[in-house]
Each structure stands twice: as structure tokens, then as C-alpha cells.
PDB file of N, CA and C in Angstrom:
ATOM      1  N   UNK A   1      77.058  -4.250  11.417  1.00  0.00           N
ATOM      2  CA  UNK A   1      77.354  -2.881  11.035  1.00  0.00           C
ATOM      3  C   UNK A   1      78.843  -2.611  11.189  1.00  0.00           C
ATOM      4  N   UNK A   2      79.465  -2.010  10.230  1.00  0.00           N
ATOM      5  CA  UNK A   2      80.842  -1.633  10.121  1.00  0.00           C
ATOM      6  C   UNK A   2      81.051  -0.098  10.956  1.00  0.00           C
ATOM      7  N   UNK A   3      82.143  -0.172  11.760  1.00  0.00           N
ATOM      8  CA  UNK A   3      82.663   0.802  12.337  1.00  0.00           C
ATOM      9  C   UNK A   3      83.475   1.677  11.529  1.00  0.00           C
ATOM     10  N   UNK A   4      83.377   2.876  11.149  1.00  0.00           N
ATOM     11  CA  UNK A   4      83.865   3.948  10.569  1.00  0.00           C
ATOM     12  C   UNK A   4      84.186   5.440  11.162  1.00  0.00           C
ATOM     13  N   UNK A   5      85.503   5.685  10.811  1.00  0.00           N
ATOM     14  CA  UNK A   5      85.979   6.734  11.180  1.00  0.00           C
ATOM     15  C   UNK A   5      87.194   7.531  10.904  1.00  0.00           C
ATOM     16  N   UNK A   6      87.480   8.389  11.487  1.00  0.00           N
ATOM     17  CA  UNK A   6      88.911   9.331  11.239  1.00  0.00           C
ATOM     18  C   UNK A   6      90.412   9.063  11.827  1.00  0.00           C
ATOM     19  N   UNK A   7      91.281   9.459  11.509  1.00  0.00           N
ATOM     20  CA  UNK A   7      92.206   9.418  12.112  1.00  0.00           C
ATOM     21  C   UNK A   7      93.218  10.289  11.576  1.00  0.00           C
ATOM     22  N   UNK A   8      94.234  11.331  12.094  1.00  0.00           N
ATOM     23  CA  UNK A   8      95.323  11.659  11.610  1.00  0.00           C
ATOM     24  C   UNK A   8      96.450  11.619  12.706  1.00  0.00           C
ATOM     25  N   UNK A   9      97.516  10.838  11.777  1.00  0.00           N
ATOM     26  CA  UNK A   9      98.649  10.361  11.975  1.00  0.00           C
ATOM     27  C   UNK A   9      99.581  12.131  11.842  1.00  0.00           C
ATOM     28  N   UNK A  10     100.714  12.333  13.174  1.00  0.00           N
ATOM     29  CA  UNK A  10     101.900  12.926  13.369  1.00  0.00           C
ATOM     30  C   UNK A  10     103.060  12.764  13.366  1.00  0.00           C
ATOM     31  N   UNK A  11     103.547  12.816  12.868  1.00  0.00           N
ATOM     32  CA  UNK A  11     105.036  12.598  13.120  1.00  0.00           C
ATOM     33  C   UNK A  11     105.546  12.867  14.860  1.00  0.00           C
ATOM     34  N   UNK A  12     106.141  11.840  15.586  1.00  0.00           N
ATOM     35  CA  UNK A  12     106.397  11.824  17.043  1.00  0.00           C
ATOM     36  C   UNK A  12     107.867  12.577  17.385  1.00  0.00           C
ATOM     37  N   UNK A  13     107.859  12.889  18.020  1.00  0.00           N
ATOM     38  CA  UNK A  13     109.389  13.489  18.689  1.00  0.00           C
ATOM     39  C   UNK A  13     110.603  12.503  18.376  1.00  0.00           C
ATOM     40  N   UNK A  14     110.309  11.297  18.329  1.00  0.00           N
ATOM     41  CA  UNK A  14     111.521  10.281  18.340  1.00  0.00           C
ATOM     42  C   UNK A  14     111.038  10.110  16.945  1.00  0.00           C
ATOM     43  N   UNK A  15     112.654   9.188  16.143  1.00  0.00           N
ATOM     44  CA  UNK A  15     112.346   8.897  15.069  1.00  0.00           C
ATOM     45  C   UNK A  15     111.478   7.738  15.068  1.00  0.00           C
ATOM     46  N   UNK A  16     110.505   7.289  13.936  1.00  0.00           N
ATOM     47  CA  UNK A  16     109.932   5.780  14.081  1.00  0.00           C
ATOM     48  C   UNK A  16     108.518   6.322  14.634  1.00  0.00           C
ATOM     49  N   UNK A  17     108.260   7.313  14.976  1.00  0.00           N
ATOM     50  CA  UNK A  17     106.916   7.189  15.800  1.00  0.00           C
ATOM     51  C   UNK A  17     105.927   7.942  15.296  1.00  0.00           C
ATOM     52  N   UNK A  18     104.625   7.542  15.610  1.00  0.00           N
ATOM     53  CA  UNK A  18     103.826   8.696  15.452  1.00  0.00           C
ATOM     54  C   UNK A  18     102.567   8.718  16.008  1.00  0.00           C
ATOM     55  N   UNK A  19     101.986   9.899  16.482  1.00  0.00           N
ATOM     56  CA  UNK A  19     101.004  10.250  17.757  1.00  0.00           C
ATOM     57  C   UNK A  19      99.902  10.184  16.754  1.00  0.00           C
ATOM     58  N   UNK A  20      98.587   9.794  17.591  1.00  0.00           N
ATOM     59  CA  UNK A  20      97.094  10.070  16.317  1.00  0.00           C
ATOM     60  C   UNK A  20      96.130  10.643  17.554  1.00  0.00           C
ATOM     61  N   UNK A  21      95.286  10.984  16.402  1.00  0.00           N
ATOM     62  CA  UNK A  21      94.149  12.053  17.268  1.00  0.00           C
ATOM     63  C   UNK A  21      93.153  11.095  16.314  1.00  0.00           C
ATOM     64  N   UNK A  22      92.157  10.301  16.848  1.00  0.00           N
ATOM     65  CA  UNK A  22      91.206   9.516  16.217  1.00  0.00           C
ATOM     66  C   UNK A  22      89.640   9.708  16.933  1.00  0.00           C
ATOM     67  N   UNK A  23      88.270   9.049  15.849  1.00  0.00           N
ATOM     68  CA  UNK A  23      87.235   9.424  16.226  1.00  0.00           C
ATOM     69  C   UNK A  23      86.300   8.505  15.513  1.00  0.00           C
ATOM     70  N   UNK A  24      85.985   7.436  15.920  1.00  0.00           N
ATOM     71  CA  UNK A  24      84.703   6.735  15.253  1.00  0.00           C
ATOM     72  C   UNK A  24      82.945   7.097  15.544  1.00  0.00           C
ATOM     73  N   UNK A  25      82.235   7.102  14.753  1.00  0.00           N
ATOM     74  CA  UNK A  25      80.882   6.585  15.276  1.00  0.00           C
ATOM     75  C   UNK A  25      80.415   5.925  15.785  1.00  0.00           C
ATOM     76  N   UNK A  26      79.540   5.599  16.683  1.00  0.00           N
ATOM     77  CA  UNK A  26      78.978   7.346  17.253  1.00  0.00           C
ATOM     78  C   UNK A  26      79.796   7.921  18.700  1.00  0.00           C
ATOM     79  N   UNK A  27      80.342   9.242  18.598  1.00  0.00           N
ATOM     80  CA  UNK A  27      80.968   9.723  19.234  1.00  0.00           C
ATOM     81  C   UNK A  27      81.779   9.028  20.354  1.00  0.00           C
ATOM     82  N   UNK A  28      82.747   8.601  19.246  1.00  0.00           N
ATOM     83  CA  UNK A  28      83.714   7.912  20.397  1.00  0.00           C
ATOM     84  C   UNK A  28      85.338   8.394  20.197  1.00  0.00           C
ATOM     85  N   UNK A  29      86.364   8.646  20.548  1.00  0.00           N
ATOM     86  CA  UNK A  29      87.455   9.096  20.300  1.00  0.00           C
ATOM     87  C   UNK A  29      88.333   9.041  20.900  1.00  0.00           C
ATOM     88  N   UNK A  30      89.884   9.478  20.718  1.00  0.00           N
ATOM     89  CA  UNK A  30      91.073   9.238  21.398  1.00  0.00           C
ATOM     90  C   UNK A  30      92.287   9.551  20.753  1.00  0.00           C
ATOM     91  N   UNK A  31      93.817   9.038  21.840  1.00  0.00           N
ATOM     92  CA  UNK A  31      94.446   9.497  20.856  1.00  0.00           C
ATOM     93  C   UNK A  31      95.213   8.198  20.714  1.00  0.00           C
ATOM     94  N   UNK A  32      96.748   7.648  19.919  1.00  0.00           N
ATOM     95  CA  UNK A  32      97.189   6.939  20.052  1.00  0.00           C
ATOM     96  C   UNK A  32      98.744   6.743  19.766  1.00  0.00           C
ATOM     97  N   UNK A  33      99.360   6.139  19.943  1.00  0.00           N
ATOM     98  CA  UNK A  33     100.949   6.141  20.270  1.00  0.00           C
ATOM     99  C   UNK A  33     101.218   5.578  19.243  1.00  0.00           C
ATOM    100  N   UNK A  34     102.132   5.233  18.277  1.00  0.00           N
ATOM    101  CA  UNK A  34     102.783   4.132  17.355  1.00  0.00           C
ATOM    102  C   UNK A  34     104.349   3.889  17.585  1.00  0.00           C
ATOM    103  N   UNK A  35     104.809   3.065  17.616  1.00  0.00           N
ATOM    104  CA  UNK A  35     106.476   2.860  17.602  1.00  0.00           C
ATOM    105  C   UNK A  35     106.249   1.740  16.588  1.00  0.00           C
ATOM    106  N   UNK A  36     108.446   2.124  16.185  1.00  0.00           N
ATOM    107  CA  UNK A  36     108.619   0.847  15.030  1.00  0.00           C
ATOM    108  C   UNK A  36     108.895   1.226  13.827  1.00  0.00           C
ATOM    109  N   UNK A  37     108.277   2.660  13.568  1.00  0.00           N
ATOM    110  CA  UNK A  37     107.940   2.826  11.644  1.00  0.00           C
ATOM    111  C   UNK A  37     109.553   3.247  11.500  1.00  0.00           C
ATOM    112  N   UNK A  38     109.191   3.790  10.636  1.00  0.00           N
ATOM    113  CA  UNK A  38     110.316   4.688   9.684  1.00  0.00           C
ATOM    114  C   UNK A  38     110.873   5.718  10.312  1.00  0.00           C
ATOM    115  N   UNK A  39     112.328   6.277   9.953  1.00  0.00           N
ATOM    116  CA  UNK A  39     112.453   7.243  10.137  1.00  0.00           C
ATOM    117  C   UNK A  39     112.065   8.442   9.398  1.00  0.00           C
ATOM    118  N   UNK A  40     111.676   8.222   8.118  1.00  0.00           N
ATOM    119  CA  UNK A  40     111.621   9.325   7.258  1.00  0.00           C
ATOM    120  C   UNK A  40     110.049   8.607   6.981  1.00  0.00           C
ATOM    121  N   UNK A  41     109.599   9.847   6.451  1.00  0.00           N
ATOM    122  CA  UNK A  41     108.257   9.246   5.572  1.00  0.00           C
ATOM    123  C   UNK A  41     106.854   8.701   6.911  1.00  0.00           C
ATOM    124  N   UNK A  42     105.910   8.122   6.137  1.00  0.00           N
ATOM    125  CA  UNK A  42     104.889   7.219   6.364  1.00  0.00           C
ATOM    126  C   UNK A  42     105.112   5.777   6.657  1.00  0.00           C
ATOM    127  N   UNK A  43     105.167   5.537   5.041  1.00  0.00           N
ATOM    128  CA  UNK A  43     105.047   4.126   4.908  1.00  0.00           C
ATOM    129  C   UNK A  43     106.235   2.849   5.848  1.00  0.00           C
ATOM    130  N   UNK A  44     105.265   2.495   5.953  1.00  0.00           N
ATOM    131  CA  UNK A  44     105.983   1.138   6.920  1.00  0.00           C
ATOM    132  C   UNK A  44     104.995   0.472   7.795  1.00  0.00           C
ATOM    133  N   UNK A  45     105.613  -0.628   8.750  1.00  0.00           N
ATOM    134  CA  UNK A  45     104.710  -1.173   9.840  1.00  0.00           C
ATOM    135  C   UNK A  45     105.252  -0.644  11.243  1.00  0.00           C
ATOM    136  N   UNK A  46     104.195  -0.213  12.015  1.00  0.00           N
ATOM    137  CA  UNK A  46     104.109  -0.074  13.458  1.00  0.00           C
ATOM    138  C   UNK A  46     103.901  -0.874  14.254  1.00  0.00           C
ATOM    139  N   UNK A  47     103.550  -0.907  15.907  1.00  0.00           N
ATOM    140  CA  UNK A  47     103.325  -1.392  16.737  1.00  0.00           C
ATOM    141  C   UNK A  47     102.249   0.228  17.162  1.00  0.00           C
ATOM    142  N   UNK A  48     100.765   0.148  17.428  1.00  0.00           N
ATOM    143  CA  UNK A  48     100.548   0.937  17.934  1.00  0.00           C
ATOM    144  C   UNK A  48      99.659   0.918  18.738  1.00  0.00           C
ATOM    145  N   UNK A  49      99.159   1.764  20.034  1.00  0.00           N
ATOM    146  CA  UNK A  49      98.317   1.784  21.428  1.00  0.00           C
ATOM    147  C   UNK A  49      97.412   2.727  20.951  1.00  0.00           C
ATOM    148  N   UNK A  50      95.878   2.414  21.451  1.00  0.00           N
ATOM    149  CA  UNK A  50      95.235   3.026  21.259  1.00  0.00           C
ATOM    150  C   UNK A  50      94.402   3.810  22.340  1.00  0.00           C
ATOM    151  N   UNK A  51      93.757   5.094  22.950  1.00  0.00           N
ATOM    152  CA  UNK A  51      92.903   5.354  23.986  1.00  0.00           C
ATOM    153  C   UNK A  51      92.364   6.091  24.012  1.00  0.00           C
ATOM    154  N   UNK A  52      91.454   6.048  24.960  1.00  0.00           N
ATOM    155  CA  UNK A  52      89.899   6.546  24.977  1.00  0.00           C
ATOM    156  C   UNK A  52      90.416   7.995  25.415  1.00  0.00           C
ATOM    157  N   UNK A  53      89.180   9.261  24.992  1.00  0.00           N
ATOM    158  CA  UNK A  53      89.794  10.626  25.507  1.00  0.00           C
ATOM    159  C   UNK A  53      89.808  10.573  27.015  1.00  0.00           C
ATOM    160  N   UNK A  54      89.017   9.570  27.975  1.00  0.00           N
ATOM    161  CA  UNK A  54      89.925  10.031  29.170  1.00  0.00           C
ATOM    162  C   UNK A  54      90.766   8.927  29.577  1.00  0.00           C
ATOM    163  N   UNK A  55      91.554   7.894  28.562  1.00  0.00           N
ATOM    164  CA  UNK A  55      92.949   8.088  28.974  1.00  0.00           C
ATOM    165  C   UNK A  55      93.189   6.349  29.080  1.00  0.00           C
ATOM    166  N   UNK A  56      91.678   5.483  28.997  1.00  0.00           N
ATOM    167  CA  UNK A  56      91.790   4.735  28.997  1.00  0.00           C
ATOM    168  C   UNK A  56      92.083   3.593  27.783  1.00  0.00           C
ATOM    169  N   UNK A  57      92.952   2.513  28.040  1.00  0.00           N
ATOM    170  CA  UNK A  57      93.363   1.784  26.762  1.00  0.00           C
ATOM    171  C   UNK A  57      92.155   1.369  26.133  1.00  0.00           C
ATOM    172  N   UNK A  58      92.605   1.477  24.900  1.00  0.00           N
ATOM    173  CA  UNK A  58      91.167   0.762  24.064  1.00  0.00           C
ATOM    174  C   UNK A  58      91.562  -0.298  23.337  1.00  0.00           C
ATOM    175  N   UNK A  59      93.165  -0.331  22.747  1.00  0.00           N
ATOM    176  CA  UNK A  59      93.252  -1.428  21.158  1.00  0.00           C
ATOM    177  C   UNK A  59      94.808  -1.171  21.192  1.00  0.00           C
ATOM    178  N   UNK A  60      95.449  -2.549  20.585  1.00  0.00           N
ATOM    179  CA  UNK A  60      96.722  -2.301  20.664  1.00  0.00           C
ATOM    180  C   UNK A  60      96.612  -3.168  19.221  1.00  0.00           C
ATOM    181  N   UNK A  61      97.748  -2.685  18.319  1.00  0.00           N
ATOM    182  CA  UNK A  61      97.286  -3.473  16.658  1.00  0.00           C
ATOM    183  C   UNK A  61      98.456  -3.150  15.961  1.00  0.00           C
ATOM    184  N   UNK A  62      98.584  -3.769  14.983  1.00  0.00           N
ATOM    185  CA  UNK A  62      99.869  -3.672  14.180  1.00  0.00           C
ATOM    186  C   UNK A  62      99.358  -2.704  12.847  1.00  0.00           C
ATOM    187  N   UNK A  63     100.272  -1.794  12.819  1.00  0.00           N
ATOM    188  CA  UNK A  63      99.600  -0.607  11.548  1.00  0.00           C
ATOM    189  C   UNK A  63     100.138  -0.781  10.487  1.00  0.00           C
ATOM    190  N   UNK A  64      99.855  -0.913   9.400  1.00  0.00           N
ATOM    191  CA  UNK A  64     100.530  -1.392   8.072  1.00  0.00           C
ATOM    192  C   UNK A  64      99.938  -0.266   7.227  1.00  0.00           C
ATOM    193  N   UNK A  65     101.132   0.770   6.763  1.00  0.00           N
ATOM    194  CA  UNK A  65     100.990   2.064   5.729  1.00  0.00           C
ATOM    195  C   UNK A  65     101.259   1.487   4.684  1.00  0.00           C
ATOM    196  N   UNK A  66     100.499   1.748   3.143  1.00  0.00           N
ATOM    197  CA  UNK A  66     101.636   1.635   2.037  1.00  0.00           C
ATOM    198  C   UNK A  66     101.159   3.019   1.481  1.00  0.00           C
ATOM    199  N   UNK A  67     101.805   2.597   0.181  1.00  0.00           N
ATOM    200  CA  UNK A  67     101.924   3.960  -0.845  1.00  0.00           C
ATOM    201  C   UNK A  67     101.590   3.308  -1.966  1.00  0.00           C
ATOM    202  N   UNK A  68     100.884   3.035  -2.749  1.00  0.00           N
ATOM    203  CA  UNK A  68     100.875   2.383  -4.052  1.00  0.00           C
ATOM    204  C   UNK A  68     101.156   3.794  -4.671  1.00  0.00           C
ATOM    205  N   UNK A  69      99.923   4.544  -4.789  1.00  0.00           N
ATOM    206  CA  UNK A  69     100.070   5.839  -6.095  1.00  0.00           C
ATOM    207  C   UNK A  69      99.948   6.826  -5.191  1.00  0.00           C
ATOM    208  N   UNK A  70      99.045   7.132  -5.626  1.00  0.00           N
ATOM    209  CA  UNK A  70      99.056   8.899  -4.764  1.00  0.00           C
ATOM    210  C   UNK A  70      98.299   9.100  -3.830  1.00  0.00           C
ATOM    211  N   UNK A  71      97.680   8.144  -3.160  1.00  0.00           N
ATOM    212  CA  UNK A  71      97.075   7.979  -1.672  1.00  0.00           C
ATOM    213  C   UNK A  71      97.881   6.516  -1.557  1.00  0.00           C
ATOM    214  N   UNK A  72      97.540   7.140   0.382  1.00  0.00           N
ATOM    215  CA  UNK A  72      97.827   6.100   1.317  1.00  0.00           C
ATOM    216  C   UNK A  72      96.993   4.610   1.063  1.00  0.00           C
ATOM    217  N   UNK A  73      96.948   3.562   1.534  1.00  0.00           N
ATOM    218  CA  UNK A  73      96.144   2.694   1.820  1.00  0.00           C
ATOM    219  C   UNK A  73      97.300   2.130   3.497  1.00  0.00           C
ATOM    220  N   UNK A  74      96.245   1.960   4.244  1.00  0.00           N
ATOM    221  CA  UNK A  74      96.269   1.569   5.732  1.00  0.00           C
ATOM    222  C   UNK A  74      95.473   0.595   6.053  1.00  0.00           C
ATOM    223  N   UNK A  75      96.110  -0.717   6.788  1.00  0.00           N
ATOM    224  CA  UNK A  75      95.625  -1.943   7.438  1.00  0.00           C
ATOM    225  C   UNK A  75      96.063  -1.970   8.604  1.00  0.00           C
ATOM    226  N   UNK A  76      95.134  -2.186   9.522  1.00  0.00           N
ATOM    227  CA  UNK A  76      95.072  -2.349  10.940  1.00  0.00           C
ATOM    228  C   UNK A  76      95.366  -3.793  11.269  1.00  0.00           C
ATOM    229  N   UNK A  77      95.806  -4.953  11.822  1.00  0.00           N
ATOM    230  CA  UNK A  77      96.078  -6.040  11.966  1.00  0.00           C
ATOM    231  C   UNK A  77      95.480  -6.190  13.681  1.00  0.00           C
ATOM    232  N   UNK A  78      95.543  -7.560  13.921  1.00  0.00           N
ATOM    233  CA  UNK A  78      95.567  -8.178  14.920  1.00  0.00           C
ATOM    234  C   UNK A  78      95.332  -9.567  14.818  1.00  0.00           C
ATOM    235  N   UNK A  79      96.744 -10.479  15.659  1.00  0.00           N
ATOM    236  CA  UNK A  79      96.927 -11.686  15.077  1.00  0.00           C
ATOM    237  C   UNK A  79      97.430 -11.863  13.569  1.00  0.00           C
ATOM    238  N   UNK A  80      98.185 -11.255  12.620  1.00  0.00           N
ATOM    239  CA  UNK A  80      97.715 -11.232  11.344  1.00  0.00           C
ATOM    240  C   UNK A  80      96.673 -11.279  11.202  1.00  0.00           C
ATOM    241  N   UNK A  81      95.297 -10.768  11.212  1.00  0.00           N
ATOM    242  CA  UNK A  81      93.950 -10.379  11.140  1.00  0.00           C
ATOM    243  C   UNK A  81      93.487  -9.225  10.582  1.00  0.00           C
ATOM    244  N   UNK A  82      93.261  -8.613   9.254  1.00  0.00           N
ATOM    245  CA  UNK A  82      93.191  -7.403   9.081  1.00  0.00           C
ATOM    246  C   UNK A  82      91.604  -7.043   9.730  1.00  0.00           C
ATOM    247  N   UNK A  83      91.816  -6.052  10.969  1.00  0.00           N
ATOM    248  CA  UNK A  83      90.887  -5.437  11.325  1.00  0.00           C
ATOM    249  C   UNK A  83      89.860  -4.405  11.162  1.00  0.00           C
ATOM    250  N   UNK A  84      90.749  -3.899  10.400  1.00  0.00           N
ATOM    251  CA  UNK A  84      90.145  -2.018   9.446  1.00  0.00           C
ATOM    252  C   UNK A  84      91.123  -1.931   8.689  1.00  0.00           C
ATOM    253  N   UNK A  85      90.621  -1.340   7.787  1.00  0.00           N
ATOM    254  CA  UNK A  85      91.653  -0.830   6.346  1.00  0.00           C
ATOM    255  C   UNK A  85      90.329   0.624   6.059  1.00  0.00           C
ATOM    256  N   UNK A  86      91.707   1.674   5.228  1.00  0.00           N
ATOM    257  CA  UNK A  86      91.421   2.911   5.084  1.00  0.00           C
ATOM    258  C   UNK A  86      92.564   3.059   3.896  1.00  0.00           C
ATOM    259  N   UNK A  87      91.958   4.415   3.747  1.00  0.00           N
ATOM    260  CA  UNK A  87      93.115   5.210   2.882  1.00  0.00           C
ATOM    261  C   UNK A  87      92.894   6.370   3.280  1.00  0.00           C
ATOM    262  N   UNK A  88      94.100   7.530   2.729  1.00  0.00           N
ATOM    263  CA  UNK A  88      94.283   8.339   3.422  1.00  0.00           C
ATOM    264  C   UNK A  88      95.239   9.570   2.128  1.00  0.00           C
ATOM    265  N   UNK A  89      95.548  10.655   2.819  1.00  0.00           N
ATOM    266  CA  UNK A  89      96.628  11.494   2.025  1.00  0.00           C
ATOM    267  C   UNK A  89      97.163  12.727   3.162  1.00  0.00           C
ATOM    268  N   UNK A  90      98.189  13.191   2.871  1.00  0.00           N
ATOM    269  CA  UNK A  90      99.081  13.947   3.662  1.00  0.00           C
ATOM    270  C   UNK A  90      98.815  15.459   3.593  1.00  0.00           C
ATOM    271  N   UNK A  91      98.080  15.865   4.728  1.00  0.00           N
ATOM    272  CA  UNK A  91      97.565  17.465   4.595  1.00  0.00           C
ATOM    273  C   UNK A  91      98.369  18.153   5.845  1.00  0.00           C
ATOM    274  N   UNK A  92      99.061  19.232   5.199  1.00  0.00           N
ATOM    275  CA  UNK A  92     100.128  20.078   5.948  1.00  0.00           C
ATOM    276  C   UNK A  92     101.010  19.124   7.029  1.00  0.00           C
ATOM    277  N   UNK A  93     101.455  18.364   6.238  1.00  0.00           N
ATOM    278  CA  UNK A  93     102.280  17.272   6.702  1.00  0.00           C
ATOM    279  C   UNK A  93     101.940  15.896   7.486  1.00  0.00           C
ATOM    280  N   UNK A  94     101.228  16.040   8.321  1.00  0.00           N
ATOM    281  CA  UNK A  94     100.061  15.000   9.042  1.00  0.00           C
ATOM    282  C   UNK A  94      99.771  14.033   8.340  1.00  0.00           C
ATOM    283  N   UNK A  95      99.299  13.355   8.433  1.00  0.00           N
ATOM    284  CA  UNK A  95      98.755  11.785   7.525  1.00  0.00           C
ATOM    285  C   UNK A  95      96.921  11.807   7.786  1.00  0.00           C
ATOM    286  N   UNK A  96      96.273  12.336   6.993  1.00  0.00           N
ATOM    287  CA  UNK A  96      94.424  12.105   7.666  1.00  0.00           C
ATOM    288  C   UNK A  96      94.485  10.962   6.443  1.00  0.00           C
ATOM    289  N   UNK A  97      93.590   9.773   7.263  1.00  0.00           N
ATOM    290  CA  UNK A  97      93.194   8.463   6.899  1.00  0.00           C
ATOM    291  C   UNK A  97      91.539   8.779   7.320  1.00  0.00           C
ATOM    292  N   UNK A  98      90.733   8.488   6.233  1.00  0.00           N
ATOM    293  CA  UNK A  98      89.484   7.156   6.745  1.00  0.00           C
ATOM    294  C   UNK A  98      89.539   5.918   6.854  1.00  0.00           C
ATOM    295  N   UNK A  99      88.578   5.598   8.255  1.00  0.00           N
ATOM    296  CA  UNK A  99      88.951   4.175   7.933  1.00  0.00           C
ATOM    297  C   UNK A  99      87.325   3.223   7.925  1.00  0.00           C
ATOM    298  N   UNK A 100      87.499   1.869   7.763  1.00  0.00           N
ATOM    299  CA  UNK A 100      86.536   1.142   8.344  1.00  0.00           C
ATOM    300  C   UNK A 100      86.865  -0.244   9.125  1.00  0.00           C
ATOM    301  N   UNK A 101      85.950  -0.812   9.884  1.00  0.00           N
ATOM    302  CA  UNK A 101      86.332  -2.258  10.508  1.00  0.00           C
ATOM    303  C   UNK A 101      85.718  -2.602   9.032  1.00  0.00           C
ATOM    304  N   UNK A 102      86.754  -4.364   9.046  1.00  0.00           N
ATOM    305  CA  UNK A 102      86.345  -5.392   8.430  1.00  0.00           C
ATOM    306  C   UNK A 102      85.586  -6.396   9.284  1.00  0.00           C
ATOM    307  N   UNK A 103      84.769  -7.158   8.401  1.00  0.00           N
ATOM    308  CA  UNK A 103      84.193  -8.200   9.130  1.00  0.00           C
ATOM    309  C   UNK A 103      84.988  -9.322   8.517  1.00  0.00           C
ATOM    310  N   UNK A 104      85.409  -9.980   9.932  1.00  0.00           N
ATOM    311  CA  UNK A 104      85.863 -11.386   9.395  1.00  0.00           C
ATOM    312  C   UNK A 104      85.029 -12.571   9.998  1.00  0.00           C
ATOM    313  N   UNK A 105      83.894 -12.315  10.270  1.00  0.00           N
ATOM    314  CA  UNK A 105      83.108 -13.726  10.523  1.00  0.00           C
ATOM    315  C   UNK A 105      82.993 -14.600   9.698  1.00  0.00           C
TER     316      UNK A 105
END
């Protein structure tokens, strides 16, 4: 069974960064850190931390934004491993993505 869920991406206080408020099935959630990206914009690759709402680490993964057309598409990495891929679009500035795990067995 594939893991599916939400996520929206913030723009962080420093340039390059950005904070997420995330939530998979069944009721699981958190928030998460990114460094690395861009200064302007979305698109780019991160370094980002992931954690549980009380606080504990869950996932640390490399975030890969693009832009082809007029939505996002988002790959989650680990190891070069794509882990989840989503797409997404930019509501009142924020980035909301769906996403899903891939299976790589």
C-alpha cells in the first residue's frame, strides 16, 4: 500500500529555506525544515528534516521541485532513490503539494 498525503511548503526567514506543515494517512503529521534551495522562487533542490507533531525526527531526504508548465512536480530522494513524488501549485504564496510513496521493490 502506497503512503499518501499533504504538504505545504513556506518560504523560511533565511534565504534558501523553507518550513512545511505535512500530514499522511492515517493520521500522522508534522512539520519540516528545508535548506539549500533558491533564493527566489520554488524550484530547485533542498536538503530537508522531517518531524513528528511532538517533535520527534522522522525522515531526512533530498527535495527536488521543478516547474515544467503550470504545476509543480516534486521528488523526494534518498540515496538517489526517488521516494515519493507529487505535484503541487502555489496558493496565497505557499507551495500545497500532494504527494505519494513510490515502491521500489
Amino acid at each position: 500500500m502506497k503512503d499518501i498525503g499533504i504538504v505545504i511548503y513556506t518560504k523560511g526567514n533565511e534565504p534558501g529555506t523553507l518550513d512545511a506543515k505535512w500530514f499522511m494517512s492515517p493520521e500522522k503529521g508534522g512539520t519540516g525544515r528545508a535548506i539549500g534551495g533558491p533564493t527566489t522562487g520554488y524550484v530547485g533542490k533542498y536538503k530537508i528534516k522531517y518531524y513528528h507533531e511532538d517533535g520527534a525526527f522522522d525522515a531526512e531526504l533530498d527535495l527536488i521541485i521543478n516547474k515544467p508548465g503550470i504545476a509543480y512536480e516534486i521528488f523526494w530522494e534518498k540515496d538517489g532513490v526517488v521516494r515519493a513524488k507529487g505535484t503541487g501549485m502555489e496558493v496565497n504564496g505557499d507551495l500545497a503539494v500532494g504527494w505519494h510513496s513510490v515502491n521500489n521493490s
